[in-house]
Protein backbone atom coordinates (compact mmCIF):
# COMPACT_ATOMS: atom_id res chain seq x y z
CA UNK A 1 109.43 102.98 89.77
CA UNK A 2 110.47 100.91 92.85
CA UNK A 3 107.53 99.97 95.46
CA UNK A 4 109.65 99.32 98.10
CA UNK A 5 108.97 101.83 100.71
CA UNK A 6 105.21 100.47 100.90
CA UNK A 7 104.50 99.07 104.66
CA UNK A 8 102.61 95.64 105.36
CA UNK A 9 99.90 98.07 106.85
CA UNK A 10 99.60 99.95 103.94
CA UNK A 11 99.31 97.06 101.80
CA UNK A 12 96.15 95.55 104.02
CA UNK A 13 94.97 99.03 103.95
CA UNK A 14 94.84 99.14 100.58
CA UNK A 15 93.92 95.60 100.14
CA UNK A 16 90.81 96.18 102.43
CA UNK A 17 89.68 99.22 100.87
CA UNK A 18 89.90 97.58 97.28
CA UNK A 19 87.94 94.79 98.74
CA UNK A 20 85.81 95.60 102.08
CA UNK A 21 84.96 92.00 102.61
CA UNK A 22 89.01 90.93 103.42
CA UNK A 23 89.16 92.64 106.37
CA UNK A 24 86.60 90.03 108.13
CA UNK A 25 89.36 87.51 106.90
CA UNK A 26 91.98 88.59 108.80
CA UNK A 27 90.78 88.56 111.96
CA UNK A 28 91.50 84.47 112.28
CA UNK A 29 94.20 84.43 109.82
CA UNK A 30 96.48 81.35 110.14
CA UNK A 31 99.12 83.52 108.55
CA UNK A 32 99.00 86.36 111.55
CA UNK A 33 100.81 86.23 114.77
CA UNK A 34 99.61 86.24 117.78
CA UNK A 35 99.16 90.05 117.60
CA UNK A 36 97.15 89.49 114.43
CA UNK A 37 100.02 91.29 112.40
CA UNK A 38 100.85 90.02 109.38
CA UNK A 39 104.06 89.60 106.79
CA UNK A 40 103.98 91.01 103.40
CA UNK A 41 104.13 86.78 102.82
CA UNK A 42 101.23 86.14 104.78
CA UNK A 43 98.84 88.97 103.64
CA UNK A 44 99.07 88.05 100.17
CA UNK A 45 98.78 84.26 101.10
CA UNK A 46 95.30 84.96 103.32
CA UNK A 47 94.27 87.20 100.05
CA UNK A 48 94.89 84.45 97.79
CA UNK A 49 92.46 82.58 99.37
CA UNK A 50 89.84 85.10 99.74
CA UNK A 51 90.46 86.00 96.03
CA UNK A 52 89.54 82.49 95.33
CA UNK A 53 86.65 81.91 97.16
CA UNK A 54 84.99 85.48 97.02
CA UNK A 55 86.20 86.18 92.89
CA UNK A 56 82.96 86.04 91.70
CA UNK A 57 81.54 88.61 93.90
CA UNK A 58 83.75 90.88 92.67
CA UNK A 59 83.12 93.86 90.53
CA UNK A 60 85.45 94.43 87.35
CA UNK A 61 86.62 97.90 88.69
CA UNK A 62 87.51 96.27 91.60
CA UNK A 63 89.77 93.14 89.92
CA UNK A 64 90.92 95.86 86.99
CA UNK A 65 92.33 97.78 89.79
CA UNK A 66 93.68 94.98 91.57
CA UNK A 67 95.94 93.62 89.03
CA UNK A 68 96.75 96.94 87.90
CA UNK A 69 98.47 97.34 91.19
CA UNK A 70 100.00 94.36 91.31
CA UNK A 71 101.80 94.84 87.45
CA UNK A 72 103.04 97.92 89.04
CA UNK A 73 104.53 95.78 91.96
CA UNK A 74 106.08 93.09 90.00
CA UNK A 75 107.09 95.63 86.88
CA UNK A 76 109.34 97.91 89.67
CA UNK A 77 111.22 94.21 90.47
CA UNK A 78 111.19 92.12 87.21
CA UNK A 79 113.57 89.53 89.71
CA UNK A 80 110.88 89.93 92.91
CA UNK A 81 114.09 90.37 94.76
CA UNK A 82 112.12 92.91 97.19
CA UNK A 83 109.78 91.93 99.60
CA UNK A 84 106.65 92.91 98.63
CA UNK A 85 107.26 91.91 95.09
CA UNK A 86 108.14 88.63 96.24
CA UNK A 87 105.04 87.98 98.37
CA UNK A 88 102.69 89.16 95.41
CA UNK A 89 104.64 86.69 92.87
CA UNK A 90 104.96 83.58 95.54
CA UNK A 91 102.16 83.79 97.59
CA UNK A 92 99.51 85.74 95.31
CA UNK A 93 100.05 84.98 91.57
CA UNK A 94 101.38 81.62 92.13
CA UNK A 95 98.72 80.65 93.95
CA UNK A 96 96.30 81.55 92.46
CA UNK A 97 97.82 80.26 89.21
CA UNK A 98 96.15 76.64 88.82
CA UNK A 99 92.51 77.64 89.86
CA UNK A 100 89.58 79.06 87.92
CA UNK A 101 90.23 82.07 89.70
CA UNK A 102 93.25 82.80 88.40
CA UNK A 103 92.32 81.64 84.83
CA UNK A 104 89.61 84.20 84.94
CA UNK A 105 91.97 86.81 85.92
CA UNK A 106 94.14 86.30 83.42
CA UNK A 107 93.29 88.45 81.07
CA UNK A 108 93.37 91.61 83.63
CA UNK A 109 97.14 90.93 84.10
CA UNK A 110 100.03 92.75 82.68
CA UNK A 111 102.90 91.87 80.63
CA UNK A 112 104.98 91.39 83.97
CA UNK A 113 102.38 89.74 86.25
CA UNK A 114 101.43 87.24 83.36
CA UNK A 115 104.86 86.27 82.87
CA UNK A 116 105.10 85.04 86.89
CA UNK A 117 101.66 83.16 86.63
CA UNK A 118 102.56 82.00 83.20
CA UNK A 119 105.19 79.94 85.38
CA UNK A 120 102.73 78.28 87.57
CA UNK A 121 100.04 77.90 85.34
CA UNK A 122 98.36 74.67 84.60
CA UNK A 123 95.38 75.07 82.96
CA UNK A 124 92.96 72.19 84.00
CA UNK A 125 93.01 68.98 81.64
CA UNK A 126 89.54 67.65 80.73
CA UNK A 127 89.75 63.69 80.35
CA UNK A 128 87.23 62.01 78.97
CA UNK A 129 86.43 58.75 80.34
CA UNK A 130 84.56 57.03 77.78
């Protein structure tokens, strides 16, 4: 199943309705224009962020469904050749890849999703200084 004929709109729709709260962080997105419209890049970038700082405020239905849309996204274009794959795998997964965010996530992830963060993923390295 290909997700291609899914709009930047529909995305933030969807996005917002998943996650009331995002809405209030678009409205002085660096990533809009001066319109305050927004690429399938730039969306996903602006989530990451939220994502990051507002995970923990999350409910698990919310996340489950998340990523459960997003392994549907990447799955339909295993190459992210398409658009919106692309912008989920570049400016969601990767980066949210390195933070506690994503390492908390990544159990929700699919077989497909996984793979892309499994890319970018550095889990943090605890040195001991003594």
């Amino acid at each position: 199943m290909t997700v291609t004929s899914t709009t930047t709109e529909e995305v933030r729709a969807r996005l917002v309705r998943l996650f009331p709260a995002f809405d209030g962080a678009l409205v002085d997105s660096h990533y809009s224009d001066d319109e305050g419209d927004f690429t399938e890049h730039g969306l996903w970038a602006e989530f990451s962020h939220f994502y990051q700082e507002q995970v923990s405020d999350f409910a698990s239905p919310q996340i489950a469904d998340l990523f459960d849309w997003i392994e549907t996204i990447v799955a339909s274009d295993p190459d992210d050749q398409e658009g919106l794959a692309n912008a989920v795998c570049t400016c969601f997964l990767e980066n949210i890849s390195s933070t506690s965010a994503g390492e908390a996530s990544l159990s929700l992830m699919g077989t497909s999703s996984r793979a892309i963060f499994a890319k970018w993923h550095f889990p943090a390295v605890r040195v001991s200084l003594t």
